[in-house]
Protein backbone atom coordinates (compact mmCIF):
# COMPACT_ATOMS: atom_id res chain seq x y z
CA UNK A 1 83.33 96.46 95.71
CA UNK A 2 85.33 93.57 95.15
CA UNK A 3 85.67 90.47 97.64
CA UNK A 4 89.20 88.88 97.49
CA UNK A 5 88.43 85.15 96.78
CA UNK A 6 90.57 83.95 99.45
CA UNK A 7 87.76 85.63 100.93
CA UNK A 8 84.98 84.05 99.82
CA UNK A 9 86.50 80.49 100.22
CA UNK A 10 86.67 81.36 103.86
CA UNK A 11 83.28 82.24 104.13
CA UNK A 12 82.64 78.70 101.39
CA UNK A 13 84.35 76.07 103.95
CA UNK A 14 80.74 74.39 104.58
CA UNK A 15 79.87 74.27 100.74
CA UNK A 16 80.43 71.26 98.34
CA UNK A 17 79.73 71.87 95.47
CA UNK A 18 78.33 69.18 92.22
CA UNK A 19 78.69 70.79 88.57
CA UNK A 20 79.01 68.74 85.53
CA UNK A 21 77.08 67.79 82.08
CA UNK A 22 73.75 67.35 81.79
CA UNK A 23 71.60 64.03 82.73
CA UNK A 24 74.68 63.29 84.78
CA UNK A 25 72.73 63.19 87.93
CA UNK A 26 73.58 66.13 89.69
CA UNK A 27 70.00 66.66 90.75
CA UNK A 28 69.48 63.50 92.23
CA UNK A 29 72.57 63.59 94.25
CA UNK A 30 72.42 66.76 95.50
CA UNK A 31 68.70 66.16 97.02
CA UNK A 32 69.92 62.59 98.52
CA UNK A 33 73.08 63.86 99.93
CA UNK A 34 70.72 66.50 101.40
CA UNK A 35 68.47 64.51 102.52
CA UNK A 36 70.91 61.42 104.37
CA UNK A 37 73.14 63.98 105.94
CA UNK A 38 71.19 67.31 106.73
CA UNK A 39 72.32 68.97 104.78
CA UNK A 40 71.39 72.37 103.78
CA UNK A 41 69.64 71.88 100.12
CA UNK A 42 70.41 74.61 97.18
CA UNK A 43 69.10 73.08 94.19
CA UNK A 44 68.92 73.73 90.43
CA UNK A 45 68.76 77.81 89.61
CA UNK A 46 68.11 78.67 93.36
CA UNK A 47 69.97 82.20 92.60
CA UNK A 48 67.00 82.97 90.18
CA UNK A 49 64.92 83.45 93.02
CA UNK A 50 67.00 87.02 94.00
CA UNK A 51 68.59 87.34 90.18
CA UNK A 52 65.30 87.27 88.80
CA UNK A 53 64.47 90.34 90.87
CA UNK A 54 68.07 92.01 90.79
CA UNK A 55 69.58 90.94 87.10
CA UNK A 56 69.21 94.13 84.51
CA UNK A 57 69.81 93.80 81.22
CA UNK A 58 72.49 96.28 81.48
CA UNK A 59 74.14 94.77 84.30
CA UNK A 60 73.63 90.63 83.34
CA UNK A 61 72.48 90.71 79.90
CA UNK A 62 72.16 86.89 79.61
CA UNK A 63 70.27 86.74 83.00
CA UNK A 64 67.88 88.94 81.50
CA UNK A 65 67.00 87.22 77.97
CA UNK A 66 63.87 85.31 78.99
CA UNK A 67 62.62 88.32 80.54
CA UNK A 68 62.60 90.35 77.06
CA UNK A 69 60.96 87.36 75.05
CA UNK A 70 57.91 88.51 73.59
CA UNK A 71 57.39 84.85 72.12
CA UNK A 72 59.24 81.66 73.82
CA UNK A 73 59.14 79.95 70.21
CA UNK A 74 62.34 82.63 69.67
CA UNK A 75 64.20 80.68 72.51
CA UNK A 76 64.26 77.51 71.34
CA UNK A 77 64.41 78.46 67.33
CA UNK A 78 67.82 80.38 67.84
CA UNK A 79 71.19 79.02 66.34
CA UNK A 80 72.75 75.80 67.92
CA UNK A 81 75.94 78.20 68.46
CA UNK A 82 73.72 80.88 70.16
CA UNK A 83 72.34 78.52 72.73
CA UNK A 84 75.72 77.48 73.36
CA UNK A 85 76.82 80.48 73.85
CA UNK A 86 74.10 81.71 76.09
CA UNK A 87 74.35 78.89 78.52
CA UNK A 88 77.50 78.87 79.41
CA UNK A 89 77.15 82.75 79.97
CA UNK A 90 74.09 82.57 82.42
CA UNK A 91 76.31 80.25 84.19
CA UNK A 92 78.98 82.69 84.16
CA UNK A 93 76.65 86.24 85.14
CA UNK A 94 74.41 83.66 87.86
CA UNK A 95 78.19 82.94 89.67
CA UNK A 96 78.22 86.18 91.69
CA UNK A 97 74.33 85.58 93.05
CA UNK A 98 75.42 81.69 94.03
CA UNK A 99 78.27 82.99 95.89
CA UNK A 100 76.21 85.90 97.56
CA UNK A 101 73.62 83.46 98.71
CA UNK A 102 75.60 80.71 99.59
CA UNK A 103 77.28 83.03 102.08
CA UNK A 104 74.41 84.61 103.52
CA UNK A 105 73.31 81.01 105.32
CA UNK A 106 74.17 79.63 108.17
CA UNK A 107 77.81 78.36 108.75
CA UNK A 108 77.09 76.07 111.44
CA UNK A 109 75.54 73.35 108.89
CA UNK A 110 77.11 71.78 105.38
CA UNK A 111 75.56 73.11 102.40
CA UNK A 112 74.84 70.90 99.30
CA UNK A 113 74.92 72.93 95.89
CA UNK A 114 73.86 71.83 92.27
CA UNK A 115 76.08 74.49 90.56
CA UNK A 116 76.28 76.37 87.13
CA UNK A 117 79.61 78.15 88.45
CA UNK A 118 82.05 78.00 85.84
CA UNK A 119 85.46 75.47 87.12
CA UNK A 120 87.79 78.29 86.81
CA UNK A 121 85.76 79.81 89.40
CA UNK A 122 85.60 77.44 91.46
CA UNK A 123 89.08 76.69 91.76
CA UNK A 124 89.03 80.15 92.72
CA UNK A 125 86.76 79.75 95.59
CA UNK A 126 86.90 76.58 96.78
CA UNK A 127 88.85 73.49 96.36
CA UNK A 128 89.39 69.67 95.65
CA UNK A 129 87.07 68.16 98.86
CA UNK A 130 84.54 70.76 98.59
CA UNK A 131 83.99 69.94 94.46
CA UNK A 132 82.88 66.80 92.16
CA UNK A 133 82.26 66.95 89.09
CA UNK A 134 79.48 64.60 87.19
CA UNK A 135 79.39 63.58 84.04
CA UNK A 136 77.41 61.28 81.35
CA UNK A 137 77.30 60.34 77.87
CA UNK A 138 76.81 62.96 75.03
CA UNK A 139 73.90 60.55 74.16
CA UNK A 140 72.29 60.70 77.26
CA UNK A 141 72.29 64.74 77.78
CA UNK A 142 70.60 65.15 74.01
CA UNK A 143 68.11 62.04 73.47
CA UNK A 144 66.49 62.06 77.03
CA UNK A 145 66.75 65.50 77.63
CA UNK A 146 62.57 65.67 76.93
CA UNK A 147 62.55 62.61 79.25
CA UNK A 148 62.46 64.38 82.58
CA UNK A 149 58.71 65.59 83.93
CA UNK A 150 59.87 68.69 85.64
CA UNK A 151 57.92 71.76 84.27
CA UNK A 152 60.80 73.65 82.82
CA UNK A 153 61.98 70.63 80.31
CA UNK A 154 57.85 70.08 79.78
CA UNK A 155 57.18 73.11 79.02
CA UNK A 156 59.80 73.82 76.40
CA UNK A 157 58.70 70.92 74.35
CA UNK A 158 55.12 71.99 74.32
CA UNK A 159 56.72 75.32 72.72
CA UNK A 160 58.53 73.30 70.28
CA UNK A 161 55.48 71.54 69.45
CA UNK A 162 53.36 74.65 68.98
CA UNK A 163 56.00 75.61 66.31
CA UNK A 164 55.38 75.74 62.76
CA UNK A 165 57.64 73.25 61.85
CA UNK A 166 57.86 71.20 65.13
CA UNK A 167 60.18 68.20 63.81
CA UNK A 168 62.84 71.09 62.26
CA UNK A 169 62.50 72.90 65.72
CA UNK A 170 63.37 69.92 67.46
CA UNK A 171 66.53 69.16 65.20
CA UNK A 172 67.96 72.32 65.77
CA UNK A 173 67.03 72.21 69.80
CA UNK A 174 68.68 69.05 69.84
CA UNK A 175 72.08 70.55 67.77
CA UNK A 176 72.18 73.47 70.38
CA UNK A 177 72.75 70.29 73.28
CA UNK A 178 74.52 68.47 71.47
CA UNK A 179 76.71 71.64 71.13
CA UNK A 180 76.28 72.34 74.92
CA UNK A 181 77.72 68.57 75.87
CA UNK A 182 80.26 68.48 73.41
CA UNK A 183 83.13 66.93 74.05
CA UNK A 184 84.72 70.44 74.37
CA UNK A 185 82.73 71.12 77.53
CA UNK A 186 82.94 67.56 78.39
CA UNK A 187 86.57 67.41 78.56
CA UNK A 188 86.70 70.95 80.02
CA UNK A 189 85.07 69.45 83.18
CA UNK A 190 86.82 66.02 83.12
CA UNK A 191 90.54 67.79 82.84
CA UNK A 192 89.44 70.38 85.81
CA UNK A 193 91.53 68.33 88.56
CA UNK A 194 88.35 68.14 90.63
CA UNK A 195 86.94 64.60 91.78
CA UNK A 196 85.07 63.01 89.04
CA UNK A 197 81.99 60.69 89.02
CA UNK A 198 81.22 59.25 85.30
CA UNK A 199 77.70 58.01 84.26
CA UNK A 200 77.45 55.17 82.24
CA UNK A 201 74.48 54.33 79.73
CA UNK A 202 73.87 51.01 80.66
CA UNK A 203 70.06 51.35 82.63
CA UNK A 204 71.37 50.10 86.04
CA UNK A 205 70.44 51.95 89.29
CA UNK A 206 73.36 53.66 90.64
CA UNK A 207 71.87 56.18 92.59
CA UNK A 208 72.87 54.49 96.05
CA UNK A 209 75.88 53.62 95.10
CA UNK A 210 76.80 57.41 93.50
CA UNK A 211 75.88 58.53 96.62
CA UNK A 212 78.18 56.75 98.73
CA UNK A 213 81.07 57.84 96.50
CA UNK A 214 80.18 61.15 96.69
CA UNK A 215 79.88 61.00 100.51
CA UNK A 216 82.83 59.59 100.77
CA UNK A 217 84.56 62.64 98.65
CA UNK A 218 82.96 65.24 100.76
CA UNK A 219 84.06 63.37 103.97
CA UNK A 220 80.32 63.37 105.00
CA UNK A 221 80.92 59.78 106.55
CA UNK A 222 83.53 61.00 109.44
């Protein structure tokens, strides 16, 4: 079966969507905006609760990669161009579970989204009030990447460290962001035509303030 996407955008009209680089502050956004307007919250990788039951390798071979590690020091010793690669796919093969469970809940309440859905997508399925795009410093996305304490980022550098050679590990870790938030990618999202909020690297606390702008976007303050 295949959904016509004029479709799906129907079915979309109480979505807004945040994609963007890393460190950019998608996370924090989407839980405030959530949280100030009552918003319905769909946070990082909710599709892996269903894709990590539904995804075969056969059917979303990039889905399924973690599941066929026998060792997790293989994930983060592969090529810089590999983790690129695979990224950017997941985000590509997890698209079709966002979109299935983003229209399974309720329509009567605005839904909040921190996406992986490629742009071209979701130009596809939604459109210009319903997207923003976030973005920070190359910098930023490789050198505090370890700086987060949520289990996922915590427990990839106690892999690295368990490595035989932790230090090259982490060099080559670090290459695969760097590759991930080049300025390829970056520009890819900042030339998308959707609503753009930039991150600068200059310590202040703009959390408030990002939030206002991004209410203001989504027309959450009518």
């Amino acid at each position: 079966m295949k959904i016509n996407n004029n479709i799906i955008k129907h079915y979309l009209k109480n979505v807004y969507f945040i994609t963007g680089t890393a460190y950019a502050g998608k996370s924090t956004a989407v839980k405030m905006l959530a949280e100030r307007y009552g918003m319905i919250f769909c946070g990082e990788n909710y599709h892996m609760a269903v894709s990590e039951k539904l995804a075969t390798p056969e059917t979303h071979p990039d889905l399924c990669y973690n599941k066929l590690l026998t060792d997790w020091r293989e994930f983060v010793a592969r090529t810089p161009e590999e983790y690129e690669r695979w990224i950017y796919a997941v985000g590509r093969e997890a698209a079709e579970f966002e979109v299935a469970h983003l229209i399974s809940l309720p329509r009567d309440r605005k839904v909040i989204v921190d996406t992986c859905i490629p742009v071209d997508i979701l130009k596809e399925i939604s459109d210009y009030t319903h997207v923003a795009v976030m973005l920070s410093p190359q910098s930023m996305s490789v050198e505090r990447f370890f700086d987060r304490s949520d289990p996922e980022k915590q427990f990839l550098l106690r892999v690295i460290e368990s490595c035989e050679d932790p230090e090259a590990v982490m060099e080559n870790y670090r290459k695969g962001l760097a590759r991930i938030n080049s300025k390829e990618h970056y520009d890819e999202y900042a030339e998308s035509g959707f609503f753009t909020v930039v991150r600068e690297d200059d310590g202040c606390d703009t959390r408030e303030q990002v939030c206002d702008i991004l209410a203001e976007h989504f027309g959450l303050l009518e």
